[in-house]
C-alpha atoms as a PDB file:
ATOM      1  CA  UNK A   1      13.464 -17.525  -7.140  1.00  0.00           C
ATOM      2  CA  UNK A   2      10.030 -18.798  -7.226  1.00  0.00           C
ATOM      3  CA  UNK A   3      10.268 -21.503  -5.052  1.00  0.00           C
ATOM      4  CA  UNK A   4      12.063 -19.197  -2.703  1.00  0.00           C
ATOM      5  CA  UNK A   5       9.051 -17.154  -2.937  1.00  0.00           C
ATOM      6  CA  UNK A   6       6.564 -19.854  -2.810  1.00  0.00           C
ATOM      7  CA  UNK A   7       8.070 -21.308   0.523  1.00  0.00           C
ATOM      8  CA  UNK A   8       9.346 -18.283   2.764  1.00  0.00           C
ATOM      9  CA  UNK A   9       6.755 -15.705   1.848  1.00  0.00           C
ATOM     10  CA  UNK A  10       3.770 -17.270   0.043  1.00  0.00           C
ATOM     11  CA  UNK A  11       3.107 -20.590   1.978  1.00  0.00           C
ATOM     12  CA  UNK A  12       3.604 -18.590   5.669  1.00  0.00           C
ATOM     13  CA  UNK A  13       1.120 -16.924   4.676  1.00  0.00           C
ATOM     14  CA  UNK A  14      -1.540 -19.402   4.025  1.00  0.00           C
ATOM     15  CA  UNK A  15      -0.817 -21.296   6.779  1.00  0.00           C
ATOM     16  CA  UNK A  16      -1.371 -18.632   8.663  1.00  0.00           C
ATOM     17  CA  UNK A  17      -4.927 -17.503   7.068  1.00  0.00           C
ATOM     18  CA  UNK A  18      -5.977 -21.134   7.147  1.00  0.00           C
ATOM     19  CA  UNK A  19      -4.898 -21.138  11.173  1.00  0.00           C
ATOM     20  CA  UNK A  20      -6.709 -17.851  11.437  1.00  0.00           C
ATOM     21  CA  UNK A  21      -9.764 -19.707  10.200  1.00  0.00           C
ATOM     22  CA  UNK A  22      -9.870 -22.506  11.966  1.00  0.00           C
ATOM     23  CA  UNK A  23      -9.039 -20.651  14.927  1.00  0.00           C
ATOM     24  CA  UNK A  24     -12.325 -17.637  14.377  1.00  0.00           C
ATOM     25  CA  UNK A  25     -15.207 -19.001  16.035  1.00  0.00           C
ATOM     26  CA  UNK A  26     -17.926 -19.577  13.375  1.00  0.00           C
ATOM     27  CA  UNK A  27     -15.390 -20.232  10.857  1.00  0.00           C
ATOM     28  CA  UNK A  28     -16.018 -17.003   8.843  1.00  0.00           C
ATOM     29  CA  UNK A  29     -13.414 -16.835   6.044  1.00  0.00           C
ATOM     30  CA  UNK A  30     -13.917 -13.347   5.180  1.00  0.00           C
ATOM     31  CA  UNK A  31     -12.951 -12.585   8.726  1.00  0.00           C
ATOM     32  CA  UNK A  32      -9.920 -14.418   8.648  1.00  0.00           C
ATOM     33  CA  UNK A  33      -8.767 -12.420   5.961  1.00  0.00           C
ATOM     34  CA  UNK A  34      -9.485  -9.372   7.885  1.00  0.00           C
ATOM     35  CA  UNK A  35      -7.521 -10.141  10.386  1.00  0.00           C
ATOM     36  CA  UNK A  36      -4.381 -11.499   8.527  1.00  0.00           C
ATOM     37  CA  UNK A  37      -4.589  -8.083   6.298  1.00  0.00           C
ATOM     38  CA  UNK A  38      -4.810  -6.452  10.182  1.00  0.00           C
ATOM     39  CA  UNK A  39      -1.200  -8.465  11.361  1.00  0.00           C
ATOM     40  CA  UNK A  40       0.465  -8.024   7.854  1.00  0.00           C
ATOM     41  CA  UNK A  41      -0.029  -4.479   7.875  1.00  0.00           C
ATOM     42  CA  UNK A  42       1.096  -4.139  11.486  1.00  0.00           C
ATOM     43  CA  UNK A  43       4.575  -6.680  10.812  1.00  0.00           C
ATOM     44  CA  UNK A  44       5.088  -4.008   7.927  1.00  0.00           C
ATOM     45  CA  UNK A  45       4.693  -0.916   9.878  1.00  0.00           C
ATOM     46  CA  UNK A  46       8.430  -0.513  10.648  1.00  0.00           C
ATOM     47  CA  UNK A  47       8.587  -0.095   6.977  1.00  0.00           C
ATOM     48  CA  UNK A  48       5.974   1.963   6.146  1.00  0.00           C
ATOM     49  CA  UNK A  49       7.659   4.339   8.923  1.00  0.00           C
ATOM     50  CA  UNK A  50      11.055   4.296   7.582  1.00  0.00           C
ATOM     51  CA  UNK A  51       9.513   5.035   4.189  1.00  0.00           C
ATOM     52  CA  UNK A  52       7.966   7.865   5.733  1.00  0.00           C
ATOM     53  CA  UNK A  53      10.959   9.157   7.347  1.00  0.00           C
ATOM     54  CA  UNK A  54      12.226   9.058   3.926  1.00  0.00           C
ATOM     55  CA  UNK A  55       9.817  10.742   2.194  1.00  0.00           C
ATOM     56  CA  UNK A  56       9.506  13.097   4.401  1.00  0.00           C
ATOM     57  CA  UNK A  57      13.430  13.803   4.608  1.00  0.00           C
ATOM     58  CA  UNK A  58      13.547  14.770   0.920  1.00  0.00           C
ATOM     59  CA  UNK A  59      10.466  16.751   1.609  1.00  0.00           C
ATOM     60  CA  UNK A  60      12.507  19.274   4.064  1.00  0.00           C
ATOM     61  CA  UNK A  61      15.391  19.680   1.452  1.00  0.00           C
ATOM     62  CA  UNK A  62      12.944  20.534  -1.467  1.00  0.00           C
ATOM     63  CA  UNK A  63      13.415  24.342  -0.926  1.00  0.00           C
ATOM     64  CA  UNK A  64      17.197  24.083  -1.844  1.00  0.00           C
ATOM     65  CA  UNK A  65      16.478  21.589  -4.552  1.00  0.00           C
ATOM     66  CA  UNK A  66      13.986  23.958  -6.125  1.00  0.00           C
ATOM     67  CA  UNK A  67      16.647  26.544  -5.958  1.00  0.00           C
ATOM     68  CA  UNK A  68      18.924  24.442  -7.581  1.00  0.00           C
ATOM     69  CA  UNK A  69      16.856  23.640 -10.045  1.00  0.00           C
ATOM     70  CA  UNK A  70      15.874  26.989 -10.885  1.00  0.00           C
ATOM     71  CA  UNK A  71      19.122  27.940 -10.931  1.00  0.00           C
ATOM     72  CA  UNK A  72      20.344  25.792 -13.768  1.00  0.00           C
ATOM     73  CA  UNK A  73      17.150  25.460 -15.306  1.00  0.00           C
ATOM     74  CA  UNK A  74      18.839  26.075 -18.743  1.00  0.00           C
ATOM     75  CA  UNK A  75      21.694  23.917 -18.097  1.00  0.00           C
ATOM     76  CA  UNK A  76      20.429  20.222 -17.459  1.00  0.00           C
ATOM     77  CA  UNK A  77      23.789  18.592 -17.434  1.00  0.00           C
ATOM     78  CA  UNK A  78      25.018  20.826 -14.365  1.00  0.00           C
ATOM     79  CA  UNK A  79      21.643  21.076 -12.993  1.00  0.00           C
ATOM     80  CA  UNK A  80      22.147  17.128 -12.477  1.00  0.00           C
ATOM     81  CA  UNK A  81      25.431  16.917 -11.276  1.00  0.00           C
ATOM     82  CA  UNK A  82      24.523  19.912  -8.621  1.00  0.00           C
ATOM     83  CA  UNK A  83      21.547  17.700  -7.508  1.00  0.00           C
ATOM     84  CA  UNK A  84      23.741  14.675  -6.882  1.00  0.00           C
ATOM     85  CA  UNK A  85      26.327  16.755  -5.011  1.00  0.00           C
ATOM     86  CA  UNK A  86      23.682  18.441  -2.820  1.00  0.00           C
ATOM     87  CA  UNK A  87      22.525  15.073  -1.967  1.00  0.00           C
ATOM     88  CA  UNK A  88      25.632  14.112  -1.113  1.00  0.00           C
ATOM     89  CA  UNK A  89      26.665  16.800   0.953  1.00  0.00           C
ATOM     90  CA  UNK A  90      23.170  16.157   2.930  1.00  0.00           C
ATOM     91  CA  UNK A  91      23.644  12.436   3.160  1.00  0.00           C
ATOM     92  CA  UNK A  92      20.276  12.097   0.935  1.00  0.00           C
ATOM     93  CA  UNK A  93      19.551   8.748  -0.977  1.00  0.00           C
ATOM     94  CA  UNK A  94      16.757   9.923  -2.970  1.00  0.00           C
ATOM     95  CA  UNK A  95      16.321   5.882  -3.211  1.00  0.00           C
ATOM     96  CA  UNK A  96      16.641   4.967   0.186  1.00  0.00           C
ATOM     97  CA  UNK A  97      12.474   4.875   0.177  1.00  0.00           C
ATOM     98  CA  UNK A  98      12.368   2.129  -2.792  1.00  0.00           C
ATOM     99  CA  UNK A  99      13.177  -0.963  -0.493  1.00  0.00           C
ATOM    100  CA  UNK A 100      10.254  -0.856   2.019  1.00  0.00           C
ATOM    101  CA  UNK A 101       8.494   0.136  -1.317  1.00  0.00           C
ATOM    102  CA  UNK A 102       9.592  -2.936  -2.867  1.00  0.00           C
ATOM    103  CA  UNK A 103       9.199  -5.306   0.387  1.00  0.00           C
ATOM    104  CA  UNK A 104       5.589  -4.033   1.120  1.00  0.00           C
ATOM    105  CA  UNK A 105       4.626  -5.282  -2.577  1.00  0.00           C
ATOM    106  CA  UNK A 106       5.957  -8.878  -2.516  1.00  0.00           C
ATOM    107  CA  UNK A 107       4.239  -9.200   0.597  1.00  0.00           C
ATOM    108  CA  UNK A 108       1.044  -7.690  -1.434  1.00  0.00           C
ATOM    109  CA  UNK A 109       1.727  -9.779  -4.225  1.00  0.00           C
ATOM    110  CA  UNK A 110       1.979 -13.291  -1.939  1.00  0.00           C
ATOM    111  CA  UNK A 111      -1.507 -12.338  -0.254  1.00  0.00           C
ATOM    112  CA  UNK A 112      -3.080 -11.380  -3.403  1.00  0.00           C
ATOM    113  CA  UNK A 113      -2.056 -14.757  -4.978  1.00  0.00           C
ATOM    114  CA  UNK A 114      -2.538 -16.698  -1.670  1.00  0.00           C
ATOM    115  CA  UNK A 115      -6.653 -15.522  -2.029  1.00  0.00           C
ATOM    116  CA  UNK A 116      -6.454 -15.963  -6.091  1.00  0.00           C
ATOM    117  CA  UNK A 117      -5.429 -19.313  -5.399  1.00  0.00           C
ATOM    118  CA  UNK A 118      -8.188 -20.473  -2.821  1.00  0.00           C
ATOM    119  CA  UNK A 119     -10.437 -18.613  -4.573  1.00  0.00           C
ATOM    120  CA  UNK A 120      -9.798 -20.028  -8.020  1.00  0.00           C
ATOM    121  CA  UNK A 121      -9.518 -23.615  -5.911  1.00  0.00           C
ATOM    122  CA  UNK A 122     -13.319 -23.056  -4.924  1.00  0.00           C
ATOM    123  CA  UNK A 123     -12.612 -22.274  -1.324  1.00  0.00           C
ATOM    124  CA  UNK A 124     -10.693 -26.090  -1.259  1.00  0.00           C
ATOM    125  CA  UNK A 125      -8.017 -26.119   0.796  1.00  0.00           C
ATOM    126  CA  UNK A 126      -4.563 -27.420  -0.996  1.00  0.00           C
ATOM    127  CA  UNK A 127      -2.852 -30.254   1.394  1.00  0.00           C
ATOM    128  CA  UNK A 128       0.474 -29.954   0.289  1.00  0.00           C
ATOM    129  CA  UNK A 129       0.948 -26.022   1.329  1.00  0.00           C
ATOM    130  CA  UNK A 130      -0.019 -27.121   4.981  1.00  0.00           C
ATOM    131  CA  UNK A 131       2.324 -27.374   7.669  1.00  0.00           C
ATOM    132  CA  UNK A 132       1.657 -30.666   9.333  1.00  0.00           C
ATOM    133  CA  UNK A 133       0.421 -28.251  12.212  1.00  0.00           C
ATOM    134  CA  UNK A 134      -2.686 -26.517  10.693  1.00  0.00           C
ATOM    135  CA  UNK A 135      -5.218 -28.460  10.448  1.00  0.00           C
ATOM    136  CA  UNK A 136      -7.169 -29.075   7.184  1.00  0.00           C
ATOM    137  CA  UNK A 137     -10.350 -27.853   6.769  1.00  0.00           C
ATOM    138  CA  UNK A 138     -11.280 -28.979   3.689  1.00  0.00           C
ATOM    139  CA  UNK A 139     -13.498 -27.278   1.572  1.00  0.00           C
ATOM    140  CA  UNK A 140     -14.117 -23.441   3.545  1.00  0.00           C
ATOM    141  CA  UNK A 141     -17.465 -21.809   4.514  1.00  0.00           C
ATOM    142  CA  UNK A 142     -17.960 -19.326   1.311  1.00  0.00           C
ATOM    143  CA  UNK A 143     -20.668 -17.188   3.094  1.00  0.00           C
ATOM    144  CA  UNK A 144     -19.046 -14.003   4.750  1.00  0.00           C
ATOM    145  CA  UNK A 145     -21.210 -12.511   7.534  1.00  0.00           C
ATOM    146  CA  UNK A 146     -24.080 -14.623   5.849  1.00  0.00           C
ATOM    147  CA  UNK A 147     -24.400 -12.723   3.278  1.00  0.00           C
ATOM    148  CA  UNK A 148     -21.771 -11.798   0.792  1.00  0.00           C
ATOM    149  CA  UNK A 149     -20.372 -15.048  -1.320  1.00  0.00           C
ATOM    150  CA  UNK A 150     -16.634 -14.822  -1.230  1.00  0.00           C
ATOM    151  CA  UNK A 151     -16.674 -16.828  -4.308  1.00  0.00           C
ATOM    152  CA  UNK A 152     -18.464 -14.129  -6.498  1.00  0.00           C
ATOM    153  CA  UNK A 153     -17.815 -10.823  -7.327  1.00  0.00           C
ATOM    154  CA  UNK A 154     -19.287  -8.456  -4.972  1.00  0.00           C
ATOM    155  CA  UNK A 155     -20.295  -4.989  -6.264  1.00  0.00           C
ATOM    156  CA  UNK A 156     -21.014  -3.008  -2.864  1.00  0.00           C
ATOM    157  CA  UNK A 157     -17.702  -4.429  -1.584  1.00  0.00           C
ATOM    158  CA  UNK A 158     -16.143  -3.671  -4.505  1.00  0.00           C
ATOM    159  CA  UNK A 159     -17.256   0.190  -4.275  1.00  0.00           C
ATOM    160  CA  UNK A 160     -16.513   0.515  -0.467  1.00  0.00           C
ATOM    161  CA  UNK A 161     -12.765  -0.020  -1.740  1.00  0.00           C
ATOM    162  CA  UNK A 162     -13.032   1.727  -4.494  1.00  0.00           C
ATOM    163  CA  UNK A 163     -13.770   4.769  -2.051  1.00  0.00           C
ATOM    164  CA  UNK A 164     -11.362   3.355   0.194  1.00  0.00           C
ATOM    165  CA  UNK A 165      -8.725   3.784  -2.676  1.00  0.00           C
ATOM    166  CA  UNK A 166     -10.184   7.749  -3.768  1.00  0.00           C
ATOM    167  CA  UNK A 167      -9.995   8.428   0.089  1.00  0.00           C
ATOM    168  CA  UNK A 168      -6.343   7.479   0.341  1.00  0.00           C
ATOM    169  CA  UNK A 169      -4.990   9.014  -2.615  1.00  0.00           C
ATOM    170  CA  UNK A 170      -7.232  12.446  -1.845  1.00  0.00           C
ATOM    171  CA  UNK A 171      -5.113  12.363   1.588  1.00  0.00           C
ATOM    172  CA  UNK A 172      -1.727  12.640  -0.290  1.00  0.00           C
ATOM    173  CA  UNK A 173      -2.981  14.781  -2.818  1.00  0.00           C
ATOM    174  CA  UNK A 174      -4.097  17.468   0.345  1.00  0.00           C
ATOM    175  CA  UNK A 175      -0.565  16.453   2.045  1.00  0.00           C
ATOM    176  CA  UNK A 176       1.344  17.635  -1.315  1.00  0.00           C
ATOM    177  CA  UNK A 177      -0.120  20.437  -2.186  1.00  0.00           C
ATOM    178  CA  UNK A 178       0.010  21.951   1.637  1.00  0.00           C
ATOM    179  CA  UNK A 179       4.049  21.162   1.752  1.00  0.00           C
ATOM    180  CA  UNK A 180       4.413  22.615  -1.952  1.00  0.00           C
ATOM    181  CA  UNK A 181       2.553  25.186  -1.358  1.00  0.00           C
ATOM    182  CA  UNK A 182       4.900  26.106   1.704  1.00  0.00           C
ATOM    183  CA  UNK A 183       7.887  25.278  -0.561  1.00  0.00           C
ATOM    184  CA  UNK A 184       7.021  28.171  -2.779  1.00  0.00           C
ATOM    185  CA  UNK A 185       7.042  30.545  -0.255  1.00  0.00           C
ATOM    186  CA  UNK A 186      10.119  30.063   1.132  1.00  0.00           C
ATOM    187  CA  UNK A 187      11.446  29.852  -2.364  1.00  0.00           C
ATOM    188  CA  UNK A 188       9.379  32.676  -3.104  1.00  0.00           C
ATOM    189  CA  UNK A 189      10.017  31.582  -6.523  1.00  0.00           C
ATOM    190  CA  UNK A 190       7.690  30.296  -9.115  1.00  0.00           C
ATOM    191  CA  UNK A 191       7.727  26.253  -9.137  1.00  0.00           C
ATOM    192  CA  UNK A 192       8.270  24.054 -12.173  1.00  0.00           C
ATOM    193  CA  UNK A 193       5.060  22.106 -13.282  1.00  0.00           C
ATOM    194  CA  UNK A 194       5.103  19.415 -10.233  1.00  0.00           C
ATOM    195  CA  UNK A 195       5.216  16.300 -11.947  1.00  0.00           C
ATOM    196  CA  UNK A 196       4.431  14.109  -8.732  1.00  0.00           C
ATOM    197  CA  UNK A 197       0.931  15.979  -7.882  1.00  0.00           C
ATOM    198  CA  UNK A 198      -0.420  15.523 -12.131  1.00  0.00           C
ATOM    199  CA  UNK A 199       0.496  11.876 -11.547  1.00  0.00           C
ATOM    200  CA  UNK A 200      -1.501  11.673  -8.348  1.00  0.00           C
ATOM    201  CA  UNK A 201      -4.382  13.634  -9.823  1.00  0.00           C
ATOM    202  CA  UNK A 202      -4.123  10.798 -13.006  1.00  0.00           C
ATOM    203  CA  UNK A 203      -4.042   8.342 -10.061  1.00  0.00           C
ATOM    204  CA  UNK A 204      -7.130   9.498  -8.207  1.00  0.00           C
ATOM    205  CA  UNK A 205      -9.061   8.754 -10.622  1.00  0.00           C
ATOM    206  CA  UNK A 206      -7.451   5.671 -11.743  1.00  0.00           C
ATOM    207  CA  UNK A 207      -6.584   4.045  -9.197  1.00  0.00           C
ATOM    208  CA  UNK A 208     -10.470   3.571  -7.862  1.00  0.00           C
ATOM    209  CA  UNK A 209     -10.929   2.618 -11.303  1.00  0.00           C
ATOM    210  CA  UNK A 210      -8.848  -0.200 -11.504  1.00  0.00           C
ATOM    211  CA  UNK A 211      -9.958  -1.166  -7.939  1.00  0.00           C
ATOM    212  CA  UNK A 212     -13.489  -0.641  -9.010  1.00  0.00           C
ATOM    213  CA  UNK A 213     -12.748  -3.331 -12.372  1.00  0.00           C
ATOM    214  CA  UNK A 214     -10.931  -5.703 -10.539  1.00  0.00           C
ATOM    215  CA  UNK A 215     -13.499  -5.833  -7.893  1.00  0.00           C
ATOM    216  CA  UNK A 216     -16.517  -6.561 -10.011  1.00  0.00           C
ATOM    217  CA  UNK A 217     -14.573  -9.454 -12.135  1.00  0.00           C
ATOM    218  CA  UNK A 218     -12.592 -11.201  -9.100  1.00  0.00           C
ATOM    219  CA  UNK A 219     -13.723 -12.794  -5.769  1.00  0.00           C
ATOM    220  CA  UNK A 220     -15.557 -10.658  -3.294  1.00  0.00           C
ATOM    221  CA  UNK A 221     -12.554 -12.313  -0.509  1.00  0.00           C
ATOM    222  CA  UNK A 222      -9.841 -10.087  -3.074  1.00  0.00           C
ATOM    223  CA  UNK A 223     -12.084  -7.281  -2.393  1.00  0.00           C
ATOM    224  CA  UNK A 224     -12.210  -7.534   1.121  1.00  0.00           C
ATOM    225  CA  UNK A 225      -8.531  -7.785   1.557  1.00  0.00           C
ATOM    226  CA  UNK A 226      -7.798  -4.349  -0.899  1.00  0.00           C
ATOM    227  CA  UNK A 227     -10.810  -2.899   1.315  1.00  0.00           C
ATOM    228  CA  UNK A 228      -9.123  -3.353   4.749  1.00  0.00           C
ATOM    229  CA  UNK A 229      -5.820  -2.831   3.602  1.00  0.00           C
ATOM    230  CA  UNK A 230      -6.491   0.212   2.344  1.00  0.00           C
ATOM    231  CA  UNK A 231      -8.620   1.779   5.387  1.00  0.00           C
ATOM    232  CA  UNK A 232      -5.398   0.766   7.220  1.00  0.00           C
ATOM    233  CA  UNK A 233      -2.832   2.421   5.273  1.00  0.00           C
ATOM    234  CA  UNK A 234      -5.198   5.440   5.594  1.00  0.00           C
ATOM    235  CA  UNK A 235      -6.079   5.147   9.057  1.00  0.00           C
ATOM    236  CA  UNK A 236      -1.662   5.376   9.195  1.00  0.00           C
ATOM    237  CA  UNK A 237      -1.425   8.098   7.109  1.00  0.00           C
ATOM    238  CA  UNK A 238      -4.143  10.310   9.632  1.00  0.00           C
ATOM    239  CA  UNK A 239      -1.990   8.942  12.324  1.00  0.00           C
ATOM    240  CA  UNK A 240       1.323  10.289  10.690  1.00  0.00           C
ATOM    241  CA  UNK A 241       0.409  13.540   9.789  1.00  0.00           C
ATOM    242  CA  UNK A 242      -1.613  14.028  13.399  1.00  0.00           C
ATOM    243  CA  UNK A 243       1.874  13.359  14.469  1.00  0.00           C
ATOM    244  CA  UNK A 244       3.791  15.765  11.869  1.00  0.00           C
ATOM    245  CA  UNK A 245       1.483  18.648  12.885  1.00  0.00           C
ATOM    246  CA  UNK A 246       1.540  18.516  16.289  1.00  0.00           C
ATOM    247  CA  UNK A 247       5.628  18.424  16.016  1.00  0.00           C
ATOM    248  CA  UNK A 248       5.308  21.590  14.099  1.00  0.00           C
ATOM    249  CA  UNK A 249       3.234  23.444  16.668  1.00  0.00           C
END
């Protein structure tokens, strides 16, 4: 499994950041990683949409879900078994959202060890991941912009994704709490403790942290990539719901 992973996900990938380099004029690593965090996140867009779609197909058939569960709220056994023949009835897979779930984080994994591993290497370029196309170029410019070491943690970088991260999860938090909100009135029903939105208030505080920690004790060129892929998934996110509320006008 590993070498499958090293040699159809991991080493297309480094070939690629090493072409992207080579390729940038003024040979700015930092910038190459930019970019190949730009075209990853793009390839993985059909994904991210169809986990959308997903999500927000369960979203619509929360109201009868609710009722459901309010219904048998004393009786867990048939409160399960009415679930699972709603979402039948609906052709629902509550789990059809998992795989582009799943997909998106091997391709984060690969990119996050792809950057360990140059990083860790001293910014010297392994031979035998190279295609015989890609040229080597040794031992890469460490100096992003001029001024932050890609080598070295970098603590303003490492904030700015931090942010980035807060930002995100604040987004879904708002998005949540506007469709729960409207679930309860058409339910007109008192909810059950939502589960989903304590986790996400948990996460929005510790998911900046971690970002935050991992930031100040790795690379600056790991921070980089979690900073731009982040802004991205949140510039999608604005995009989506633009999209979602001018459907529902």
């Amino acid at each position: 499994m590993s070498t499958i992973f090293h040699e159809v996900i991991y080493q297309p990938i480094y070939n690629i950041l090493i072409l992207l380099y080579n390729i940038i004029p003024g040979g700015d690593f930092g910038i190459a990683i930019i970019v190949l965090t730009i075209l990853l996140k793009s390839v993985l867009i059909p994904l991210s949409k169809k986990q959308i779609q997903s999500q927000k197909r369960m979203q619509e058939i929360q109201p009868r879900l609710k009722e459901i569960q309010l219904k048998y709220k004393n009786d867990k056994e048939t409160q399960t078994k009415e679930v699972m023949k709603f979402y039948k009835e609906n052709k629902v897979n509550p789990f059809s959202g998992c795989f582009p779930i799943i997909v998106q984080l091997i391709f984060l994994i690969a990119i996050y060890r792809v950057i360990i591993n140059i990083s860790d290497a001293e910014l010297i370029i392994a031979e035998k991941d190279l295609y015989s196309f890609v040229e080597n170029p040794g031992q890469i410019q460490h100096m992003f912009i001029g001024i932050v070491d890609l080598l070295k943690p970098s603590i303003p970088i490492a904030v700015l994704a931090a942010a980035a991260q807060f930002w995100q999860t604040k987004l879904m938090m708002n998005k949540k709490k506007r469709d729960s909100n409207n679930i309860e009135k058409k339910t007109e029903k008192p909810g059950e403790p939502d589960f989903s939105e304590i986790m996400n208030k948990q996460m929005m505080i510790l998911g900046p942290a971690l970002t935050l920690f991992i930031g100040i004790k790795f690379a600056a060129a790991l921070s980089i990539y979690w900073l731009f892929s982040t802004l991205f998934a949140v510039a999608q996110q604005i995009y989506v719901f633009k999209k979602e509320k001018e459907l529902n006008k």
